[in-house]
Protein backbone atom coordinates (compact mmCIF):
# COMPACT_ATOMS: atom_id res chain seq x y z
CA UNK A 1 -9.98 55.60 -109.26
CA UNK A 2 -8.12 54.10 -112.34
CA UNK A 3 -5.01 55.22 -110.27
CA UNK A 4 -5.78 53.50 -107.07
CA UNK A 5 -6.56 50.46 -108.33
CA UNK A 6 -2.56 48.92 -108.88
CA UNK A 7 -2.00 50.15 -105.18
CA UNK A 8 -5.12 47.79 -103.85
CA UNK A 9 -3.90 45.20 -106.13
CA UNK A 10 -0.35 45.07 -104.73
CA UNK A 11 -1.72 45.61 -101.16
CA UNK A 12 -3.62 42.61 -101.97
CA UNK A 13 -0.67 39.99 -103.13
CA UNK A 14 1.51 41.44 -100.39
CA UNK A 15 -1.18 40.49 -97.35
CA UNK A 16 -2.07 37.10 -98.85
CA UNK A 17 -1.05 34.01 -96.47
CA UNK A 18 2.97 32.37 -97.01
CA UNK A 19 3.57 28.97 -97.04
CA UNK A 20 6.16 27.74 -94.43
CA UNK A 21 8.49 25.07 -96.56
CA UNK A 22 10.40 22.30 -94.40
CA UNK A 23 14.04 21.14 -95.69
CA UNK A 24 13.88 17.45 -96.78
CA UNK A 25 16.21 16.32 -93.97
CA UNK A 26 14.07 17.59 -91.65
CA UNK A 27 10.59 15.98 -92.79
CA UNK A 28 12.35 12.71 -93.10
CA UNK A 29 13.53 12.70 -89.04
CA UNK A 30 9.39 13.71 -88.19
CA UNK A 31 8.41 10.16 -88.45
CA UNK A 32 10.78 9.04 -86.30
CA UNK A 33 10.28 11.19 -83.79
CA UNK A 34 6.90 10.67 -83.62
CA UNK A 35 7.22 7.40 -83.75
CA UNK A 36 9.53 7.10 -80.63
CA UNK A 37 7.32 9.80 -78.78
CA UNK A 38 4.34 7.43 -79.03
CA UNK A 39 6.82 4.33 -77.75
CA UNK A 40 7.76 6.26 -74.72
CA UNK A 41 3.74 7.28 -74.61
CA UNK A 42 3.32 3.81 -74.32
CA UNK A 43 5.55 2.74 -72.08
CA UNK A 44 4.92 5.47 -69.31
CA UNK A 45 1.39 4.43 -69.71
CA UNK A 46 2.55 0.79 -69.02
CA UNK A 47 4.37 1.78 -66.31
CA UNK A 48 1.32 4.06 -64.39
CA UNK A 49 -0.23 1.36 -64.90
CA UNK A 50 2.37 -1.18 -62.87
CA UNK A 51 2.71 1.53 -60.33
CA UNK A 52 -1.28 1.71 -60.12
CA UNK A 53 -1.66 -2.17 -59.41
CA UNK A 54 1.46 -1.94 -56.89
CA UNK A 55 -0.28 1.08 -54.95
CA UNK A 56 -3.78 -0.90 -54.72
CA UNK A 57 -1.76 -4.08 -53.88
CA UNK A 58 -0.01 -1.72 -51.06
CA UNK A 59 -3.72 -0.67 -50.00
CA UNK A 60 -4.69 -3.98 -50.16
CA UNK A 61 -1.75 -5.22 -47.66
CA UNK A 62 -2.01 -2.16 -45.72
CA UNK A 63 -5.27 -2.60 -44.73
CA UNK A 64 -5.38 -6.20 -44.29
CA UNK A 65 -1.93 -5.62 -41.49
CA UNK A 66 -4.07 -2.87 -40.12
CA UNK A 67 -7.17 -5.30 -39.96
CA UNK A 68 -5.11 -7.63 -38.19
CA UNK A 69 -2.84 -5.64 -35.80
CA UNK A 70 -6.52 -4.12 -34.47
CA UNK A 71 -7.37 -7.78 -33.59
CA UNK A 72 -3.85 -8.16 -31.97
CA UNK A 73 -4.53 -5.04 -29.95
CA UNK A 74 -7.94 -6.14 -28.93
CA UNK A 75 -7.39 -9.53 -28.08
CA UNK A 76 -4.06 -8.09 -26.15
CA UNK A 77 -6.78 -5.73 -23.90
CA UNK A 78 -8.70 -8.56 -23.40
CA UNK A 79 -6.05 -10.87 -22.30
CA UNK A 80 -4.83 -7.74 -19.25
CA UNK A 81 -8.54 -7.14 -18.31
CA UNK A 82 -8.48 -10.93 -18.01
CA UNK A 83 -5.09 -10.66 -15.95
CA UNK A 84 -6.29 -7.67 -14.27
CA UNK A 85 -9.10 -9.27 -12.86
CA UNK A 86 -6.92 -12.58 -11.88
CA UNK A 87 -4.45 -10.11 -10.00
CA UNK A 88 -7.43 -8.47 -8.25
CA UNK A 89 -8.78 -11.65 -7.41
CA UNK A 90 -5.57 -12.61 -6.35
CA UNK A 91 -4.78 -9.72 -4.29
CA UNK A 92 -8.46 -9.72 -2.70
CA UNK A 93 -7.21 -13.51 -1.51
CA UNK A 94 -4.15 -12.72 -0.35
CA UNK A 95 -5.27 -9.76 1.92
CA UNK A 96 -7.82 -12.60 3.29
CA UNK A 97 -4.86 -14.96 4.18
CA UNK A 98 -2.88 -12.35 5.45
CA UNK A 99 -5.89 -11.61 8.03
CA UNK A 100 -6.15 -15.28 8.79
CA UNK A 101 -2.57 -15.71 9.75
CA UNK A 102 -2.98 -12.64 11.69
CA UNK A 103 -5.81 -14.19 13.36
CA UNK A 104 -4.41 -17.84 13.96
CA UNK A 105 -1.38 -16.26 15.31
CA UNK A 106 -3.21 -15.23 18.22
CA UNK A 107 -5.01 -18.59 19.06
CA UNK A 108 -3.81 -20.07 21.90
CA UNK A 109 -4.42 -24.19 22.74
CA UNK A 110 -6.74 -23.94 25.59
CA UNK A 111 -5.30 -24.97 29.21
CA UNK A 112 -7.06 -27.78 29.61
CA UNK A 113 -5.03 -29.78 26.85
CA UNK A 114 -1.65 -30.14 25.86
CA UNK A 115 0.65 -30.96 22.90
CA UNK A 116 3.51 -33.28 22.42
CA UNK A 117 5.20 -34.89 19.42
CA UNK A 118 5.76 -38.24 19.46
CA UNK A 119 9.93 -39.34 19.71
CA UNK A 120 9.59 -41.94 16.46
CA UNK A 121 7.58 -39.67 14.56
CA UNK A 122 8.74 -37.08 12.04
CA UNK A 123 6.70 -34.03 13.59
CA UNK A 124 3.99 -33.91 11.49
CA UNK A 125 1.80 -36.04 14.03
CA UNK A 126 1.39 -34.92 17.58
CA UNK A 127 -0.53 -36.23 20.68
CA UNK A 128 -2.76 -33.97 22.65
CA UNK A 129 -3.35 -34.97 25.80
CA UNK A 130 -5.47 -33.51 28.84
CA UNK A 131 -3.39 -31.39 31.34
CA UNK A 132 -3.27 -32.14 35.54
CA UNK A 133 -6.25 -31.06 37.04
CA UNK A 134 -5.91 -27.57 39.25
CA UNK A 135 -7.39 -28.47 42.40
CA UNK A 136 -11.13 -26.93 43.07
CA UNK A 137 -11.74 -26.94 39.33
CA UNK A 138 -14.09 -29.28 37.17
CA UNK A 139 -12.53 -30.72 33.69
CA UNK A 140 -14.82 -30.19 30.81
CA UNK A 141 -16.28 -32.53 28.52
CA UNK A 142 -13.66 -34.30 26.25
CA UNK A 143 -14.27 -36.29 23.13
CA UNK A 144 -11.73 -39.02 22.91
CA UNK A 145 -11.08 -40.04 19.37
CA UNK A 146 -8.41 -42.68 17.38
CA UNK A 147 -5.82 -41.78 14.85
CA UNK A 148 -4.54 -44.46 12.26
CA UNK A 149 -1.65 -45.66 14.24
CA UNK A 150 -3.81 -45.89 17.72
CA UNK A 151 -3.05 -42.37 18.98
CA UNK A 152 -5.52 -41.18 21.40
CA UNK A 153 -6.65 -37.31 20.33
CA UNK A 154 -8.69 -35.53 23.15
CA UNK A 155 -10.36 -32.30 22.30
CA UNK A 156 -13.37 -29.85 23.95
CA UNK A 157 -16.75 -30.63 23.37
CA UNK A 158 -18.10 -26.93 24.36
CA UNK A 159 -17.14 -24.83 20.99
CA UNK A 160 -18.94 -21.83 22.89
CA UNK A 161 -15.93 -21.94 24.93
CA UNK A 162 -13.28 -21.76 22.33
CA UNK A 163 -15.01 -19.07 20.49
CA UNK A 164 -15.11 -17.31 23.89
CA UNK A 165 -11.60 -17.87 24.05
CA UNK A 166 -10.48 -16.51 20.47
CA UNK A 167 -13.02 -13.39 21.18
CA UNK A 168 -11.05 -12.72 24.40
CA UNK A 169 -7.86 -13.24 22.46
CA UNK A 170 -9.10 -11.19 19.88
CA UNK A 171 -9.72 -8.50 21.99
CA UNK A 172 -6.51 -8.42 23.64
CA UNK A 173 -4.79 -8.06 20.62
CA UNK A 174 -6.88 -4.82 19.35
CA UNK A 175 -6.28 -3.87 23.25
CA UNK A 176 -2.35 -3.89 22.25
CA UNK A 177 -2.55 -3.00 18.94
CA UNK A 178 -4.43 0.00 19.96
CA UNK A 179 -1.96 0.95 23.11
CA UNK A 180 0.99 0.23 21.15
CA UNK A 181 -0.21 3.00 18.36
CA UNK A 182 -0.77 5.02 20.93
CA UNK A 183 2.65 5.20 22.03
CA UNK A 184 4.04 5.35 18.62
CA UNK A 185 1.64 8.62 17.75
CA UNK A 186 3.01 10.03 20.85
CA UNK A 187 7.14 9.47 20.04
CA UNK A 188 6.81 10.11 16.31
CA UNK A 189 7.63 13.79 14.64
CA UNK A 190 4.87 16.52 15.51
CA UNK A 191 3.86 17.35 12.15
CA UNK A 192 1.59 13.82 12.39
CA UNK A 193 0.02 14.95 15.85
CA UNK A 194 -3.74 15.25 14.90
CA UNK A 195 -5.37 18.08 15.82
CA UNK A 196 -7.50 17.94 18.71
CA UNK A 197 -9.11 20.87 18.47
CA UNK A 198 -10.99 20.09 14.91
CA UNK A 199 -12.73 17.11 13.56
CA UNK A 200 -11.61 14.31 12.98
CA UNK A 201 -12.41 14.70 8.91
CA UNK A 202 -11.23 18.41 8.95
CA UNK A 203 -9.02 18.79 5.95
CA UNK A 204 -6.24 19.62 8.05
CA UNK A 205 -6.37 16.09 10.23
CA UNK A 206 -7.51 14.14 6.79
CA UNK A 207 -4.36 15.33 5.10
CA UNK A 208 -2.29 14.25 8.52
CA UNK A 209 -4.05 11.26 8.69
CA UNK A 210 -2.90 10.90 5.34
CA UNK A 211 0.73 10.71 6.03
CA UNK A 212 0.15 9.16 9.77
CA UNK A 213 -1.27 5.97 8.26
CA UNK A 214 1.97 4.75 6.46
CA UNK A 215 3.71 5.90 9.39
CA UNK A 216 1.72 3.65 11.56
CA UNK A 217 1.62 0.53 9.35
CA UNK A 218 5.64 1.01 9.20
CA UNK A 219 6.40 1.30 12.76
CA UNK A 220 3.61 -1.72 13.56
CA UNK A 221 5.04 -4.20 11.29
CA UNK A 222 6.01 -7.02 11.47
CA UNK A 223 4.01 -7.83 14.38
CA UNK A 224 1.15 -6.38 13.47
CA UNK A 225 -0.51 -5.68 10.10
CA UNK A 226 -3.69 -3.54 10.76
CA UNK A 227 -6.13 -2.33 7.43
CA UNK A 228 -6.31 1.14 6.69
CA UNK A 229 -9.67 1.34 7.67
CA UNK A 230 -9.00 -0.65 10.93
CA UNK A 231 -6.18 2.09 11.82
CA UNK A 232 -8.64 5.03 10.53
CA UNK A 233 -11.18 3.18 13.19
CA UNK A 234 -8.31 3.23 16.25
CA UNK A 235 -7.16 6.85 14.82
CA UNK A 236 -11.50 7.95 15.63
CA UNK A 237 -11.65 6.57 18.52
CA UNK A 238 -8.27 8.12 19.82
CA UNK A 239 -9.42 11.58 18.69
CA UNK A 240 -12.71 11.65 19.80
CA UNK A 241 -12.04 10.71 23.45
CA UNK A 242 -9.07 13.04 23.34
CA UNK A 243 -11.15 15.82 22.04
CA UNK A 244 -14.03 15.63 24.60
CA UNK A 245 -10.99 15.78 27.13
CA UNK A 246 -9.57 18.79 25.71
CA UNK A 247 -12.96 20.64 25.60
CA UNK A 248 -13.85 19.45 28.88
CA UNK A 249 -10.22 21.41 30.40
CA UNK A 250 -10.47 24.05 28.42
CA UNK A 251 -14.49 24.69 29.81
CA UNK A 252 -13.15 23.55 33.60
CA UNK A 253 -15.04 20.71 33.76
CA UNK A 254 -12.73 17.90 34.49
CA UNK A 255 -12.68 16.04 37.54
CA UNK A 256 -10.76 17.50 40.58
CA UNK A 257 -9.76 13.81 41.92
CA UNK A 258 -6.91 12.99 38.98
CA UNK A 259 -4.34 11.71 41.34
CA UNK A 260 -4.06 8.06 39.94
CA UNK A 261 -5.16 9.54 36.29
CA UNK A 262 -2.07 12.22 36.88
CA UNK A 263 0.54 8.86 38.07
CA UNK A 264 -0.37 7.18 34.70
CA UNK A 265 0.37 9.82 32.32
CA UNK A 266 3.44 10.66 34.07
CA UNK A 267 4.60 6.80 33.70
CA UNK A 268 3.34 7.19 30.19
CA UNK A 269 5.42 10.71 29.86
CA UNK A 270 8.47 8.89 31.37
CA UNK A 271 8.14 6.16 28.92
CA UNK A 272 7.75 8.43 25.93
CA UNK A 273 10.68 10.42 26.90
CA UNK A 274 12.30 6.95 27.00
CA UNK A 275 11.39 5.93 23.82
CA UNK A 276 12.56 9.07 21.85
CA UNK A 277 15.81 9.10 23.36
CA UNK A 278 16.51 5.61 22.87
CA UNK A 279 15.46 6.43 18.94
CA UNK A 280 17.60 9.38 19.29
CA UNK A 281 20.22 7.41 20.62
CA UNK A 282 19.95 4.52 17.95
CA UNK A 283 20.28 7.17 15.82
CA UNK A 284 23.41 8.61 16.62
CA UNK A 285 24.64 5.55 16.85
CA UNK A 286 25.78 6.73 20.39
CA UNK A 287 28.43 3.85 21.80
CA UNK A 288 26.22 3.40 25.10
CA UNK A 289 23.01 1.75 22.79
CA UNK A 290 24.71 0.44 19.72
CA UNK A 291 25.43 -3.15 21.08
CA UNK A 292 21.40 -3.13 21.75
CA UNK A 293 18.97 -5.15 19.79
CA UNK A 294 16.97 -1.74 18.26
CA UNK A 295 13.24 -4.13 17.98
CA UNK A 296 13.67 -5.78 21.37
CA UNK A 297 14.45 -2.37 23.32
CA UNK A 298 11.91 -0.80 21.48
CA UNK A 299 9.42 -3.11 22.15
CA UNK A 300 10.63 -3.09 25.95
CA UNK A 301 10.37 0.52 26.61
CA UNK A 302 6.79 0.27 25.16
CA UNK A 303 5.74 -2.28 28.03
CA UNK A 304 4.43 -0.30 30.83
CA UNK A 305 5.47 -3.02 32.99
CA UNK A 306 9.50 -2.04 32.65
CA UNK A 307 8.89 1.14 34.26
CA UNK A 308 8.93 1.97 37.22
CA UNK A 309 5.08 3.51 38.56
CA UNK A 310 4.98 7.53 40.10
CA UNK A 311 2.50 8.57 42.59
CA UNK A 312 2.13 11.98 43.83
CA UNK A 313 1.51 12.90 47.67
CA UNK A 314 0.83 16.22 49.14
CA UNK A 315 3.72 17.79 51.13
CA UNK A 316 3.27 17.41 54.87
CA UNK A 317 4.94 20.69 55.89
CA UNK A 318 3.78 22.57 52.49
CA UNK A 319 -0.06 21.79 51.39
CA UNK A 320 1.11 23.80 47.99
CA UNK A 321 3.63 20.88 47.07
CA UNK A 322 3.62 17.92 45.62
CA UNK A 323 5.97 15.30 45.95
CA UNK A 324 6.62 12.61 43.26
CA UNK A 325 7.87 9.00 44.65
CA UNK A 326 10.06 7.31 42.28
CA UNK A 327 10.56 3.84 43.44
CA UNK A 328 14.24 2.01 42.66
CA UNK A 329 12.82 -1.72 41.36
CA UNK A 330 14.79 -4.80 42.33
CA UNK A 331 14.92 -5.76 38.70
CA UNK A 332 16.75 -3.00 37.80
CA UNK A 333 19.89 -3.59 36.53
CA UNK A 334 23.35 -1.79 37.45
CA UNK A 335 23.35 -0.17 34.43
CA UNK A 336 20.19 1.12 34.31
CA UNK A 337 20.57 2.34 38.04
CA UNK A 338 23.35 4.84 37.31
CA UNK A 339 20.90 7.08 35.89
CA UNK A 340 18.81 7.27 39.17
């Protein structure tokens, strides 16, 4: 034990805890240091802090711009609904004048009065005065009434007259609107011939319908400016008389008698034929048409009155034949007569 005891002993002193001694340069630079480590503390804080008010001043901006550009955007959806509407209402007016012209282009001033401009006068005042009487027929009732310089204006009493006038006018145009798309359905491509032997809303004849209509308003214009419902209307009509023909031949149960139904659609084949070879022609720009005004010959080979009418006769020696008279008009010209 007694010889143990200087080992423990110097186990002891060897184990106990050193003390870690500093050079005296180097504790006089520790101040400093931390000295200029809490300075630079300091001023990062300062700045965090700067950056801090910046970023909630940038918040504060941002939302105010974003605040105000919503404001911008909303009053700028209510100023185009506001437009929207205007151009609506606008267009809705417009489509209502455009009928009206339509429709005063195709009053006439009756025949019992007449219009002329006075010599001194700058046009925008006219005189109307009563016509001659045709013999064997009564005037009607006039009223006479005065103008500020004296002029004597004489117009109808009856206004069940003119309105019997502008329905029959009215009616005469839808008469020629009506035969002149006719004709145009007929000389236009193939691939916008409705089909006849389906419905008129089949999806087939919907989606030609859908590519006749421009076709239609096209060709039609300027003269005429139908709706696309009124031209949908004409289109029903045409199919649904042509259909009930086409079902009566194919079930045999059309008329026998069809001379004078057989002499109109040959002058209404003849005039077709016309019409696509004068397009055909135009076309070209074959030297025999060119000098032609395209509208006016148009327009002309569409009259049924420029052509000359075809009626079928039996053959006197053969009852199986049929001969087809073709009569040479006096208004023919030279030109026209070479092809005869």
């Amino acid at each position: 034990m007694s010889q143990n005891l200087p080992k423990l002993l110097k186990k002891e002193q060897t184990s106990a805890p050193q003390t870690v001694h500093f050079s005296e340069e180097l504790e006089s630079t520790i101040p400093e240091t931390v000295d200029e480590l809490k300075t630079e503390n300091r001023k990062l804080k300062e700045e965090i802090a700067k950056l801090k008010r910046q970023n909630s001043q940038m918040e504060i901006d941002f939302e105010e711009k974003l605040e105000k550009s919503q404001e911008n955007i909303n009053q700028m959806k209510e100023e185009i609904d506001f437009l929207a509407n205007i151009n609506q209402q606008f267009g809705a007016e417009n489509d209502q004048l455009i009928k009206n012209l339509d429709r005063f282009r195709k009053y006439r001033i009756p025949e019992s009065i007449s219009v002329r401009s006075s010599p001194g006068d700058s046009g925008t005042e006219s005189e109307i005065i009563p016509s001659k009487r045709p013999k064997g027929r009564k005037l009607k009732s006039k009223k006479i009434a005065k103008t500020n310089k004296g002029k004597r204006v004489v117009g109808n009493d009856s206004e069940e007259d003119t309105e019997s006038d502008d329905e029959k006018n009215e009616k005469g145009a839808r008469v020629s609107n009506s035969n002149e798309m006719k004709t145009i359905i007929k000389t236009i491509d193939s691939e916008f011939s409705l089909n006849y032997d389906q419905t008129f809303t089949s999806a087939n004849n919907c989606e030609i319908r859908r590519k006749l209509i421009p076709e239609l308003q096209k060709s039609l214009a300027p003269k005429f400016r139908p709706s696309v419902t009124q031209l949908t209307k004409w289109l029903n009509s045409i199919h649904k008389s042509r259909r009930a023909t086409a079902r009566m031949r194919n079930s045999g149960k059309l008329p026998k008698d069809l001379r004078r139904v057989h002499a109109n659609n040959r002058q209404n084949d003849k005039k077709i034929r016309r019409i696509k070879a004068a397009k055909e022609l135009f076309r070209k720009n074959d030297p025999n048409i060119i000098d032609y005004d395209k509208e006016s010959l148009l327009r002309m080979l569409a009259d049924r009155a420029f052509h000359s009418p075809e009626m079928s006769d039996t053959d006197e020696e053969d009852r199986s034949k049929t001969v087809v008279n073709v009569y040479d008009l006096s208004w023919r010209s030279a030109e026209v007569s070479i092809y005869f």
